[in-house]
C-alpha atoms as a PDB file:
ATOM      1  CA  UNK A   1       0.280  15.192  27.008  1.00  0.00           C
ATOM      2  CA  UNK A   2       1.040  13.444  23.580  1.00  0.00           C
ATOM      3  CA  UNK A   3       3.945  11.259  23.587  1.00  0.00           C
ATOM      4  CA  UNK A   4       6.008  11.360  20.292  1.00  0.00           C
ATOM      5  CA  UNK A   5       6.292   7.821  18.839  1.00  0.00           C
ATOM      6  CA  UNK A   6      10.172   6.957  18.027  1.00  0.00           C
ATOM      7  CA  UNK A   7      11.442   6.800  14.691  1.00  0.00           C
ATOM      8  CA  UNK A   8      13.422   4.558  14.491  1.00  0.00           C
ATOM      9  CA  UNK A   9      13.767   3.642  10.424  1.00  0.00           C
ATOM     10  CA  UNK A  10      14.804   7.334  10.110  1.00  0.00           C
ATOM     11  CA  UNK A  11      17.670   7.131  12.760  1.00  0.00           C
ATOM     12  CA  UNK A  12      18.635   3.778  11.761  1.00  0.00           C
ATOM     13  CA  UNK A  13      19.012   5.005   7.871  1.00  0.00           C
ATOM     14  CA  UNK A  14      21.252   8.168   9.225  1.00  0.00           C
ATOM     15  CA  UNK A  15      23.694   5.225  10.922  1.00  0.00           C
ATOM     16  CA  UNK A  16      23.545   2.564   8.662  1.00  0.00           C
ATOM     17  CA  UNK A  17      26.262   2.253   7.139  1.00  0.00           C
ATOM     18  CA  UNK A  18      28.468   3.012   9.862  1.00  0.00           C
ATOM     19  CA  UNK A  19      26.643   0.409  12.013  1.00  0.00           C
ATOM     20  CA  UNK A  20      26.654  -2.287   9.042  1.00  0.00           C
ATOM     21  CA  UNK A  21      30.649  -1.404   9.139  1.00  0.00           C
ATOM     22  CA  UNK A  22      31.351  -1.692  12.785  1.00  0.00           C
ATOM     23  CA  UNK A  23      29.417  -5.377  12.694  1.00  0.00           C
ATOM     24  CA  UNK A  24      30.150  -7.240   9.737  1.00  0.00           C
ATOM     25  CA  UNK A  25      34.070  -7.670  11.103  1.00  0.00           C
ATOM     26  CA  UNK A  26      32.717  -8.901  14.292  1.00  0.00           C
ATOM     27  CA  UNK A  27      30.296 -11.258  12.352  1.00  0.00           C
ATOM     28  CA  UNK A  28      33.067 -12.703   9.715  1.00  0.00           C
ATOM     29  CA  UNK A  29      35.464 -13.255  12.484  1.00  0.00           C
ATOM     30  CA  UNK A  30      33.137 -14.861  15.151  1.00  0.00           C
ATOM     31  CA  UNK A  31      34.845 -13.102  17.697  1.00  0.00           C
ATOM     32  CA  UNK A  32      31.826 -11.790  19.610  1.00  0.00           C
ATOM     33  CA  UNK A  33      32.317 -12.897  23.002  1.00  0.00           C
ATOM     34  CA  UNK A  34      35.521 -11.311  24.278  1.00  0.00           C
ATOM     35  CA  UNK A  35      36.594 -10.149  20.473  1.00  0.00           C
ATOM     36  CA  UNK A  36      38.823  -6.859  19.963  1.00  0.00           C
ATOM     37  CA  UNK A  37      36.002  -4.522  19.007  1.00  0.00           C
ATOM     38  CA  UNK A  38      33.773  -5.983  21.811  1.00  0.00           C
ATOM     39  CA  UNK A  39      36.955  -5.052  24.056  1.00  0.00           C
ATOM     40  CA  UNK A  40      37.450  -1.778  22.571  1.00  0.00           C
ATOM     41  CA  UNK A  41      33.150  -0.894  22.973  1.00  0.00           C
ATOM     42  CA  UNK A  42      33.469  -2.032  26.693  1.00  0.00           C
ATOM     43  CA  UNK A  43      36.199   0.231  27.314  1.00  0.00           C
ATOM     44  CA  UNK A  44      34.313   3.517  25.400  1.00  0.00           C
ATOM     45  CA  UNK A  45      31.488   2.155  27.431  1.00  0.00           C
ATOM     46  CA  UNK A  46      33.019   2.477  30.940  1.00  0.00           C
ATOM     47  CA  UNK A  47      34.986   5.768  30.157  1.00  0.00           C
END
């Protein structure tokens, strides 16, 4: 049984920009640990 291989460059491309957008607020505010959007992914997380 053949195991496809991931492709990860293709699903990263699809999300990019809405990945780049979620992070770079997180980054320029330094608010990782116990920031807003870290709050707000916990929550979506455990819902």
């Amino acid at each position: 049984m053949k195991v496809p291989l991931l492709k990860l460059k293709e699903q990263f491309a699809a999300l990019r920009d809405e990945i780049i957008d979620a992070i770079v607020p997180i980054l320029d505010n330094q608010r990782g640990v116990n920031g807003p959007e870290i709050g707000q992914f916990e929550q979506l997380i455990a819902d």
